[in-house]
C-alpha atoms as a PDB file:
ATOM      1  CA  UNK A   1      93.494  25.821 -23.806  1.00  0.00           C
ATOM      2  CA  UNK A   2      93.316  23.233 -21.193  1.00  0.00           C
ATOM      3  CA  UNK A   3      90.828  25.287 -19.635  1.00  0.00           C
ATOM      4  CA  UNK A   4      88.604  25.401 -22.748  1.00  0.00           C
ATOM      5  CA  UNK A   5      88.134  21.867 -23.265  1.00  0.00           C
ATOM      6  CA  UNK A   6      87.423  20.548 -19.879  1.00  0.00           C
ATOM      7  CA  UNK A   7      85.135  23.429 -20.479  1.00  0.00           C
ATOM      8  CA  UNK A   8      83.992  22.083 -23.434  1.00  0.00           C
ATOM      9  CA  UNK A   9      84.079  18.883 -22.097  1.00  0.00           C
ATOM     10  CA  UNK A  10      81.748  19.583 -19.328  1.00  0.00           C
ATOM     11  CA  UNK A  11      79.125  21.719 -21.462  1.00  0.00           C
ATOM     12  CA  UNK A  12      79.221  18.037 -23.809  1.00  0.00           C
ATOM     13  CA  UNK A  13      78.391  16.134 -20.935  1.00  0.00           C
ATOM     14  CA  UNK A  14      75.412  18.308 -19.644  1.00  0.00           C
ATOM     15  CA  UNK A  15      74.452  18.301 -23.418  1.00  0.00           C
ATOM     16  CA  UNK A  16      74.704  14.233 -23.480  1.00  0.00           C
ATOM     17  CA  UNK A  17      72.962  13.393 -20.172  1.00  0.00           C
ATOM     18  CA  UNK A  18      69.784  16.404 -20.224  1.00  0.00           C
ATOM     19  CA  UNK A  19      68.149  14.247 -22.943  1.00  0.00           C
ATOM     20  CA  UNK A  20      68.420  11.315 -20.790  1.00  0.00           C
ATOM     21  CA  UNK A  21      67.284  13.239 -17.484  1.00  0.00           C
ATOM     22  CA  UNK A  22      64.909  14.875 -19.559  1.00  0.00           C
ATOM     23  CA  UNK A  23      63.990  11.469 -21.146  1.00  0.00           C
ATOM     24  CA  UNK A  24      63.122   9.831 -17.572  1.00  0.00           C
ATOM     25  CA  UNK A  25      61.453  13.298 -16.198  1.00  0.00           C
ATOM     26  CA  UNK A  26      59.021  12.936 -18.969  1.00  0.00           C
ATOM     27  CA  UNK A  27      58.509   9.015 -19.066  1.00  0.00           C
ATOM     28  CA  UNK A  28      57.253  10.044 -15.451  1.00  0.00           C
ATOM     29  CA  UNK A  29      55.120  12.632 -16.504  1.00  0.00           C
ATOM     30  CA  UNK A  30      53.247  11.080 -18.761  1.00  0.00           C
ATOM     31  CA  UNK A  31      52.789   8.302 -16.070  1.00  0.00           C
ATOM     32  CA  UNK A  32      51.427  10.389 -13.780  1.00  0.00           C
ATOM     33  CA  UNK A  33      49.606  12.183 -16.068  1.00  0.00           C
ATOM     34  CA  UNK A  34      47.904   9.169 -17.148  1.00  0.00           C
ATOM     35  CA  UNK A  35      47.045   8.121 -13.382  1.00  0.00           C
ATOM     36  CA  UNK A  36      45.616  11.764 -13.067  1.00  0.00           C
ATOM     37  CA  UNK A  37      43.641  11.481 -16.110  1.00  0.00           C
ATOM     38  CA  UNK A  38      42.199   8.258 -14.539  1.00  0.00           C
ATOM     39  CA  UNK A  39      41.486   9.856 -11.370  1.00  0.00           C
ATOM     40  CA  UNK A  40      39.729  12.459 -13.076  1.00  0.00           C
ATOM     41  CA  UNK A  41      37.616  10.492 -15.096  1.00  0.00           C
ATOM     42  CA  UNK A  42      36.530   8.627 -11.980  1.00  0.00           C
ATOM     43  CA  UNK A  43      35.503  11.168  -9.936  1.00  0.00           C
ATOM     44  CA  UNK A  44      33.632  12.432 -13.536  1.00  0.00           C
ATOM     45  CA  UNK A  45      31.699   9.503 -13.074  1.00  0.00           C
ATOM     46  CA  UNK A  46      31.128   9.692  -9.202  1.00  0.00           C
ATOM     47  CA  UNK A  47      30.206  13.373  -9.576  1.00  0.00           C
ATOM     48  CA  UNK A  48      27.581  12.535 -12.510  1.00  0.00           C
ATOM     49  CA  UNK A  49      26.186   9.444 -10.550  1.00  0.00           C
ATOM     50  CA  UNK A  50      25.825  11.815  -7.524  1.00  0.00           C
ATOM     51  CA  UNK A  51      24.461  14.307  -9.642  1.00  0.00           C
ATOM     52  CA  UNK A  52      21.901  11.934 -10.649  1.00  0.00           C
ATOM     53  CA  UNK A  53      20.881  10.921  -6.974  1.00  0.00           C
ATOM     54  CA  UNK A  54      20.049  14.499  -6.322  1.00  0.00           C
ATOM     55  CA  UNK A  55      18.047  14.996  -8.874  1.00  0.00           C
ATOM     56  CA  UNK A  56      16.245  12.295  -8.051  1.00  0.00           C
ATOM     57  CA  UNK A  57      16.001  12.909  -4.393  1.00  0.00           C
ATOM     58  CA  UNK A  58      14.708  16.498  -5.289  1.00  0.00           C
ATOM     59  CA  UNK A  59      11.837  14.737  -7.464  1.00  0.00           C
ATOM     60  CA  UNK A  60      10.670  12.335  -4.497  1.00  0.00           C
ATOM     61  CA  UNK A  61      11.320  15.436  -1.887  1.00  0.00           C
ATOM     62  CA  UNK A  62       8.603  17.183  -4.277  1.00  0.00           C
ATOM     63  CA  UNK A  63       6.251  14.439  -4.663  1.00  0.00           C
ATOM     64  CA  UNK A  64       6.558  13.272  -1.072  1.00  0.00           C
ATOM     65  CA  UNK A  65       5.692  17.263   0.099  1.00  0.00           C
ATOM     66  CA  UNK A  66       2.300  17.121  -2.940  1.00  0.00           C
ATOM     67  CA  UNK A  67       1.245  13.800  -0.562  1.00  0.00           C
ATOM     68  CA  UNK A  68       2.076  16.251   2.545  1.00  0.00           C
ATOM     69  CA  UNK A  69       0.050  18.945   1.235  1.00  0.00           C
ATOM     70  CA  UNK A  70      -3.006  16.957   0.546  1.00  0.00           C
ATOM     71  CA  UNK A  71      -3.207  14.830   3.579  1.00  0.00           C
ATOM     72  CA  UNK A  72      -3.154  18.573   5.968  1.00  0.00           C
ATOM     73  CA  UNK A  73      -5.354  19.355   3.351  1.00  0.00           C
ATOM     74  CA  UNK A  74      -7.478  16.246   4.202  1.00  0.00           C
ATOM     75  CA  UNK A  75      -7.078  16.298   8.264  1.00  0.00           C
ATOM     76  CA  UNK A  76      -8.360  20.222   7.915  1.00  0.00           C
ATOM     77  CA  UNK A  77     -11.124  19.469   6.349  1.00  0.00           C
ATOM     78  CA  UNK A  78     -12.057  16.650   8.563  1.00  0.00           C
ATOM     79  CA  UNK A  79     -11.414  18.140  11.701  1.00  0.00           C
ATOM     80  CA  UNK A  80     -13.940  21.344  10.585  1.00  0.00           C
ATOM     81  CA  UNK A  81     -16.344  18.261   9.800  1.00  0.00           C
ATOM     82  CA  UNK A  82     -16.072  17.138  13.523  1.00  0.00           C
ATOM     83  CA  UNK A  83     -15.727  20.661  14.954  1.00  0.00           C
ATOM     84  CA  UNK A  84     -19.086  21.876  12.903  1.00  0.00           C
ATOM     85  CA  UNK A  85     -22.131  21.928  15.031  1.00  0.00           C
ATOM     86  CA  UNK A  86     -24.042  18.813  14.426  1.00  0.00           C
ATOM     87  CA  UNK A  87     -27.652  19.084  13.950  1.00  0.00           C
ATOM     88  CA  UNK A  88     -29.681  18.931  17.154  1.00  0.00           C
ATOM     89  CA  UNK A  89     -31.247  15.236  17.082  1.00  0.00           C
ATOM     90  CA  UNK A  90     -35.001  16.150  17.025  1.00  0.00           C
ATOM     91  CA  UNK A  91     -36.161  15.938  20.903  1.00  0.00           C
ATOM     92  CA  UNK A  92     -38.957  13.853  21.744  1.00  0.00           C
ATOM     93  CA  UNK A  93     -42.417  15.006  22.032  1.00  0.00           C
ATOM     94  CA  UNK A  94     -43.091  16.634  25.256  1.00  0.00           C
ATOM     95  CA  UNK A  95     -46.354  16.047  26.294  1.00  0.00           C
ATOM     96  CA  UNK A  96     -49.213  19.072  26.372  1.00  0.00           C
ATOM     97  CA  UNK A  97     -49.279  20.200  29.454  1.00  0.00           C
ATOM     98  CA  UNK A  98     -52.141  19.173  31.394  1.00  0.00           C
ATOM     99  CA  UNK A  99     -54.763  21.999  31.198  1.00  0.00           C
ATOM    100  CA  UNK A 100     -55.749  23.289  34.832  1.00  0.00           C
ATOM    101  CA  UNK A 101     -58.985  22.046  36.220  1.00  0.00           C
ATOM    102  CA  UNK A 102     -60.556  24.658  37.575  1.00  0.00           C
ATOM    103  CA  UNK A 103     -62.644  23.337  40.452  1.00  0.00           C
ATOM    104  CA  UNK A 104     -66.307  23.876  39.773  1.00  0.00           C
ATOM    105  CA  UNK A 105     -68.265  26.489  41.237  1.00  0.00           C
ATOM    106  CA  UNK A 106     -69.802  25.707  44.444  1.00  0.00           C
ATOM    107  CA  UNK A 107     -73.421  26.490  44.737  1.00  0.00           C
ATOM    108  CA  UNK A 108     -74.323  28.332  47.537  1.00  0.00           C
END
């Protein structure tokens, strides 16, 4: 009998004190859950505010490469302007050549 009730005794105090370990175990849980849930929120936000700086880094990269399009676009087409044969400037005049004199005929 003796045996049986430290038994007893023993399986009372494991009953008494889980509740209180328990009690602790879970006030820390739900602290840590908390400072989780925080953390996740936070990198929510950074995640959506980086998010948002690709998107618009994608919109400049486009409309930065549209202004790099038409400026090639531009250069081309100037550089077949300069490379185009011009128009040969009209050349002065030349002068009519002189007509030969033919010596007169000698009279013999």
């Amino acid at each position: 009998m003796k045996r049986t009730r430290s038994a007893a005794g023993i399986v009372l105090a494991v009953l008494l004190v889980l509740p209180l370990v328990s009690g602790c175990e879970s006030k820390q849980q739900r602290e840590e859950n908390a400072k989780l849930k925080g953390q996740v929120a936070s990198l929510t936000q950074q995640k959506t505010d980086m998010q948002k700086r690709v998107d618009e880094a994608t919109q400049e990269h486009g409309r930065l490469q549209a202004k790099v399009d038409e400026l090639t676009k531009k250069i081309s087409e100037a550089e077949a302007k300069k490379a185009a044969p011009k128009p040969a400037a009209k050349a002065p005049a030349k002068p009519a050549p002189k007509a030969a004199t033919k010596p007169a005929p000698t009279k013999k």
